[in-house]
Protein backbone atom coordinates (compact mmCIF):
# COMPACT_ATOMS: atom_id res chain seq x y z
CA UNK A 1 20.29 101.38 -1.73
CA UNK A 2 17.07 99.04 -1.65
CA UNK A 3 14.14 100.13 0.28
CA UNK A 4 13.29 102.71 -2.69
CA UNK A 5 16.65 100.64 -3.56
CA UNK A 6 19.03 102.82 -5.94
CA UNK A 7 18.25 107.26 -5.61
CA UNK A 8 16.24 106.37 -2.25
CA UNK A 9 14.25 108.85 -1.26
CA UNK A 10 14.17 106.47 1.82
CA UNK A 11 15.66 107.65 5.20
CA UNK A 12 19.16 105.97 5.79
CA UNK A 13 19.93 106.11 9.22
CA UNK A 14 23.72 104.81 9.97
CA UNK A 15 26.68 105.73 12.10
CA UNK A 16 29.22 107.17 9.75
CA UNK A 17 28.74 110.23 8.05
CA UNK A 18 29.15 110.54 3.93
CA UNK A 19 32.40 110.24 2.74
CA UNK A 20 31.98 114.04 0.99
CA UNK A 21 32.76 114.96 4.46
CA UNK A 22 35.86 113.22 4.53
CA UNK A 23 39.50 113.29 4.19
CA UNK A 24 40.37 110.63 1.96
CA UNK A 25 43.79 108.85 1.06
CA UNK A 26 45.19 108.24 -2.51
CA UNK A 27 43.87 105.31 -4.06
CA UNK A 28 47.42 104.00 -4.47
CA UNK A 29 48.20 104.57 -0.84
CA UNK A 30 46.07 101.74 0.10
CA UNK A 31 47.33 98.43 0.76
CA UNK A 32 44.39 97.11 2.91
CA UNK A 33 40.49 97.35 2.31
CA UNK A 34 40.06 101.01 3.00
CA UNK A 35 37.22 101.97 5.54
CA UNK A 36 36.47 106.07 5.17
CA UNK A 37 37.27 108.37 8.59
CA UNK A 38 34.92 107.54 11.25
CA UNK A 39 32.89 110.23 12.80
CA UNK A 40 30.69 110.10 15.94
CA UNK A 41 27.13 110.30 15.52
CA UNK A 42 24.32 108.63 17.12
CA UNK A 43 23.73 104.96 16.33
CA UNK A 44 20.72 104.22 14.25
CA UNK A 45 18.31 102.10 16.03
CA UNK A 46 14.78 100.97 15.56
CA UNK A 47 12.09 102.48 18.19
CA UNK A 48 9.04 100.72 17.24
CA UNK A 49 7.46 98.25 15.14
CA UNK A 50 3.78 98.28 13.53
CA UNK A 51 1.53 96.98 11.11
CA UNK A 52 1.35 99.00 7.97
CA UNK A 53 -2.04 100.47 6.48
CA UNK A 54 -1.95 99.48 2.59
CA UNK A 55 -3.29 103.13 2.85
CA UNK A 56 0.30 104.56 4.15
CA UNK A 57 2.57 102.11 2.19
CA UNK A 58 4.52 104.31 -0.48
CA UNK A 59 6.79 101.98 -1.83
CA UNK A 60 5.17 98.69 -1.56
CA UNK A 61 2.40 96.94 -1.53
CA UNK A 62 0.52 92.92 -0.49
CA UNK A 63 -1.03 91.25 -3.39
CA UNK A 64 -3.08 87.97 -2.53
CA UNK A 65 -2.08 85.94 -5.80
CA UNK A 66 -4.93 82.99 -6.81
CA UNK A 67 -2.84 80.20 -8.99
CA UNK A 68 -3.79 76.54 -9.50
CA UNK A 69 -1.17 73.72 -9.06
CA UNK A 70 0.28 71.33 -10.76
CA UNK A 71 -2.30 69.13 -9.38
CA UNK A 72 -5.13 71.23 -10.82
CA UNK A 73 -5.88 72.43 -6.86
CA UNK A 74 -6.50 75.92 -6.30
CA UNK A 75 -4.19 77.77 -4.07
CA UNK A 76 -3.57 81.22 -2.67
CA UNK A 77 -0.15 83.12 -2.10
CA UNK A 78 1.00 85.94 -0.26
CA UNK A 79 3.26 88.45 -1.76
CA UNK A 80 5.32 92.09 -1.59
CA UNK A 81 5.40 94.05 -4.65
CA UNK A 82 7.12 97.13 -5.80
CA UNK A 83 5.26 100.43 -6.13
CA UNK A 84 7.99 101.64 -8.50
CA UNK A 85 8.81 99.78 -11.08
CA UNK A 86 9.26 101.71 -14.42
CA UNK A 87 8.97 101.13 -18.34
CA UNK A 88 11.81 99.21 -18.08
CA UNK A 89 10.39 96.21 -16.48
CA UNK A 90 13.20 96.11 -13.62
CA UNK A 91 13.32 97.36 -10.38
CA UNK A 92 16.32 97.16 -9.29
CA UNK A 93 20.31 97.30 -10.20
CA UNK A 94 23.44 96.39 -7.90
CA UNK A 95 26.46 97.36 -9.29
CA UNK A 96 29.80 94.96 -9.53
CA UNK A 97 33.23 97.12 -10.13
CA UNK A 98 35.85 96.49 -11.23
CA UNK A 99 38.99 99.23 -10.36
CA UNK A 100 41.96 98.63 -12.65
CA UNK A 101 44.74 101.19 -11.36
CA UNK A 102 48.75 100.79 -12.46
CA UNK A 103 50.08 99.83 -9.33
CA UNK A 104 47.08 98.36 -7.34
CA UNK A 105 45.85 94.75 -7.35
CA UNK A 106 42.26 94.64 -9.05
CA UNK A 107 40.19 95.90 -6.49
CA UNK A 108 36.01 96.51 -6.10
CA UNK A 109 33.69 98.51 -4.56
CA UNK A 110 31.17 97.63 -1.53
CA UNK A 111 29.31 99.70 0.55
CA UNK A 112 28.17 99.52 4.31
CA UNK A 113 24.97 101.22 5.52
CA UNK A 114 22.29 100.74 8.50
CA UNK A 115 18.93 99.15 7.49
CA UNK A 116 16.04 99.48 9.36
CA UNK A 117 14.43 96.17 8.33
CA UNK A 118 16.99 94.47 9.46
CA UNK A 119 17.89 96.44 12.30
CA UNK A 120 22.27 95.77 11.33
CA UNK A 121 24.89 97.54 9.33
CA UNK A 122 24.27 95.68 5.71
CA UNK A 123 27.54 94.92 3.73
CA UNK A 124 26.43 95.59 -0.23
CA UNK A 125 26.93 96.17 -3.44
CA UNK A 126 25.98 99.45 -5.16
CA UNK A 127 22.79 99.26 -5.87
CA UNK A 128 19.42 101.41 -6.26
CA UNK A 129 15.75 101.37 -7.72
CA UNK A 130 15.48 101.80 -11.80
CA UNK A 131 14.17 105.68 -12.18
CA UNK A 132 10.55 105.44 -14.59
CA UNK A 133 12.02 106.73 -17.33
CA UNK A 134 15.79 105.34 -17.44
CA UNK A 135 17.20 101.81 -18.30
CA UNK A 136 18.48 99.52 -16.14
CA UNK A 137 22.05 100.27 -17.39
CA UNK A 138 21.95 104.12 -17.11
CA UNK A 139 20.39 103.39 -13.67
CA UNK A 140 23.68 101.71 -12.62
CA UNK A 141 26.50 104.36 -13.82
CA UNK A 142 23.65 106.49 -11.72
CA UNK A 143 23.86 104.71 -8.89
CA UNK A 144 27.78 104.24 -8.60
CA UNK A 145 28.44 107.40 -9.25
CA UNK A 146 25.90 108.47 -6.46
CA UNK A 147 26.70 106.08 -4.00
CA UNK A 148 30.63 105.96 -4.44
CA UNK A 149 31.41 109.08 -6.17
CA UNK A 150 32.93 106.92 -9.52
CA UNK A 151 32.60 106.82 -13.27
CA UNK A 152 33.37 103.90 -15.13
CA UNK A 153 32.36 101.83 -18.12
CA UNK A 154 28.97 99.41 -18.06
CA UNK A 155 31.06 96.08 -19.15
CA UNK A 156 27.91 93.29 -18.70
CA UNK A 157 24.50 94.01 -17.57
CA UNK A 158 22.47 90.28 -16.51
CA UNK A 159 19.33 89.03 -17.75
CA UNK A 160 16.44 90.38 -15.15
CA UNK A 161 16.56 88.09 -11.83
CA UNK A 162 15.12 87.74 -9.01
CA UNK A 163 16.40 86.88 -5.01
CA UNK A 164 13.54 86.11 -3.32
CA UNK A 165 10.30 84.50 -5.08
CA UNK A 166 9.07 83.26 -2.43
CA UNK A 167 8.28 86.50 -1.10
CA UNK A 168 8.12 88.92 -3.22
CA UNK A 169 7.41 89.96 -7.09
CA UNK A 170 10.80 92.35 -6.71
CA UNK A 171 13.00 91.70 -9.74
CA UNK A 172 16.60 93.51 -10.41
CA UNK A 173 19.64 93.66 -12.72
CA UNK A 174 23.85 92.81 -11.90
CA UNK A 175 25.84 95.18 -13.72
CA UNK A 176 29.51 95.26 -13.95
CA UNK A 177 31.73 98.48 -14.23
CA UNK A 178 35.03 98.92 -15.13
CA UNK A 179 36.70 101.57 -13.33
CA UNK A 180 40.14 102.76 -14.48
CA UNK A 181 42.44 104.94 -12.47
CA UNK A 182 45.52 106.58 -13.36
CA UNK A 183 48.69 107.00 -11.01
CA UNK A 184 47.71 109.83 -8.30
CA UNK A 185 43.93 109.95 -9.24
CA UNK A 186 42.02 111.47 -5.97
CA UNK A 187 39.50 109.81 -4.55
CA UNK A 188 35.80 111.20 -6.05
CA UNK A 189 33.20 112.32 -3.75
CA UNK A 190 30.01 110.78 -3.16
CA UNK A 191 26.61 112.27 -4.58
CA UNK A 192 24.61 111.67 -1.50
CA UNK A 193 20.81 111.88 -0.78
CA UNK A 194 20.13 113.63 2.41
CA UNK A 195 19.67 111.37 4.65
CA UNK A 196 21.90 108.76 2.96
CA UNK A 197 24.34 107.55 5.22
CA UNK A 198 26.87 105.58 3.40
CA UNK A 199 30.30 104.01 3.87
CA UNK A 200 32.26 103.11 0.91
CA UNK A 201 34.90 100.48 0.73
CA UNK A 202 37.60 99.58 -1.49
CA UNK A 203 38.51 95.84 -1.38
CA UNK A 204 41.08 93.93 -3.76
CA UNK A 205 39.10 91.25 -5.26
CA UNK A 206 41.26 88.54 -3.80
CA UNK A 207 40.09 89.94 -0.44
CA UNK A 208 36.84 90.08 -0.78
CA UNK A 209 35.49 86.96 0.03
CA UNK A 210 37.86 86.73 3.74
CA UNK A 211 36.52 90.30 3.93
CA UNK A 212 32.97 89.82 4.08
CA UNK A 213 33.83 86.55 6.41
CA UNK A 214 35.17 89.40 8.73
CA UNK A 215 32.33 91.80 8.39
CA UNK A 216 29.87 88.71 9.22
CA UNK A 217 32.11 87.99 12.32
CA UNK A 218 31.83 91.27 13.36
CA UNK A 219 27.94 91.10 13.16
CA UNK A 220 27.03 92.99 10.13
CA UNK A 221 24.98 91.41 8.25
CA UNK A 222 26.13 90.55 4.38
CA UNK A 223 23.99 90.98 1.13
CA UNK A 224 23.16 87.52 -0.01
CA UNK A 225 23.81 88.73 -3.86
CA UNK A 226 27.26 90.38 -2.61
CA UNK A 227 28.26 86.65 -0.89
CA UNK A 228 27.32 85.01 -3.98
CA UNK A 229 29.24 86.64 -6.34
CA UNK A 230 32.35 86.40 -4.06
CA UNK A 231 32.14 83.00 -2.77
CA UNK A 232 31.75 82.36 -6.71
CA UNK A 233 34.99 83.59 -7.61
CA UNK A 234 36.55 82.32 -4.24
CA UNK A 235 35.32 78.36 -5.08
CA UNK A 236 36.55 79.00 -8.44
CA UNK A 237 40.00 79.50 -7.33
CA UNK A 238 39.73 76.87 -4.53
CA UNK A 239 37.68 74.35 -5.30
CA UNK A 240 37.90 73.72 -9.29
């Protein structure tokens, strides 16, 4: 979730309705990267564009940041910042899984879900905004659980990083989260916001990365960290 990123309070609008709604296979049934029951509902869309007051923004805000160069020269830059960042320092988490399951290839999570910004279905990780009080790595067993309806163990949580410096002072965390499964384990249900729209999807690892090629082809559009981390472990196999 990343527009109040993980527990938005943001609207997300998108065309298939939370999995808690749904009738869900066995995880041991699948053999493909599972897509939840489609239902109809009206397709989000954007109806209008306009410049933001700094007097209505909730979640965000400009800063015009004065630095001098390397060459001593004065300089100005334009930037996005966070309205909610926390003690914590961090803004963010996106969540990596891991499912282990006795019969099943190692498989991971990813989610699809409409954002407005970019006016597309986004293919992502797990993810959400770091509550005040809470660490980054009780944020993300929040935010799986919430977003995907699982429980797991926090394996690795990264140094604080950032994805776009350029434009903004937004910084997050990559957690990992092993999820083990036993033989006949149901599918949880999500925790949804209202107005979270979210579709969860199951994808054995060595899938993932021809997966998301799919997804692009299709004209969703793919979360930069999500392609990174796959095409990482696809080169590694491939290319090394």
């Amino acid at each position: 979730m990343y527009l109040r990123l993980p527990s938005l309070p943001i609207v997300r609008a998108f065309s298939f309705i939370p999995t808690r709604f749904s009738t869900l296979r066995p995880f041991h049934n699948c053999h493909h990267p599972r897509r939840e029951p489609r239902y109809r509902m009206p397709a989000p869309k954007v109806t209008s564009i306009d410049a933001l007051p700094a007097s209505e923004a909730k979640w965000i805000e400009f800063q015009k940041i004065s630095w001098t160069d390397q060459a001593g020269k004065p300089r100005i830059w334009e930037s996005a910042s966070r309205k909610t960042r926390g003690k914590s320092g961090v803004d963010a988490v996106a969540i990596s899984t891991v499912i282990r399951h006795p019969s099943r290839p190692p498989s991971t999570i990813i989610i699809l879900q409409y954002r407005p910004p970019a006016d597309a279905v986004c293919v992502e990780f797990p993810a959400g905004l770091v509550d005040e009080s809470e660490t980054p790595s009780d944020a993300s067993l929040r935010e799986l659980h919430e977003e995907t309806g699982y429980k797991g163990k926090l394996k690795y949580v990264s140094p604080t990083i950032v994805s776009d410096p350029g434009m903004s002072t937004a910084n997050m965390q990559l957690a990992t989260v092993e999820v083990v499964l036993g033989e006949g384990d149901k599918e949880p249900e999500q925790v949804l916001d209202d107005g979270e729209y979210i579709e969860r999807v199951i994808v054995p690892l060595e899938e993932l990365y021809e997966s998301l090629l799919k997804y692009s082809a299709e004209g969703k559009l793919v979360d930069a960290r999500l392609f990174h981390w796959a095409a990482g472990f696809h080169f590694a196999k491939t290319m090394l």
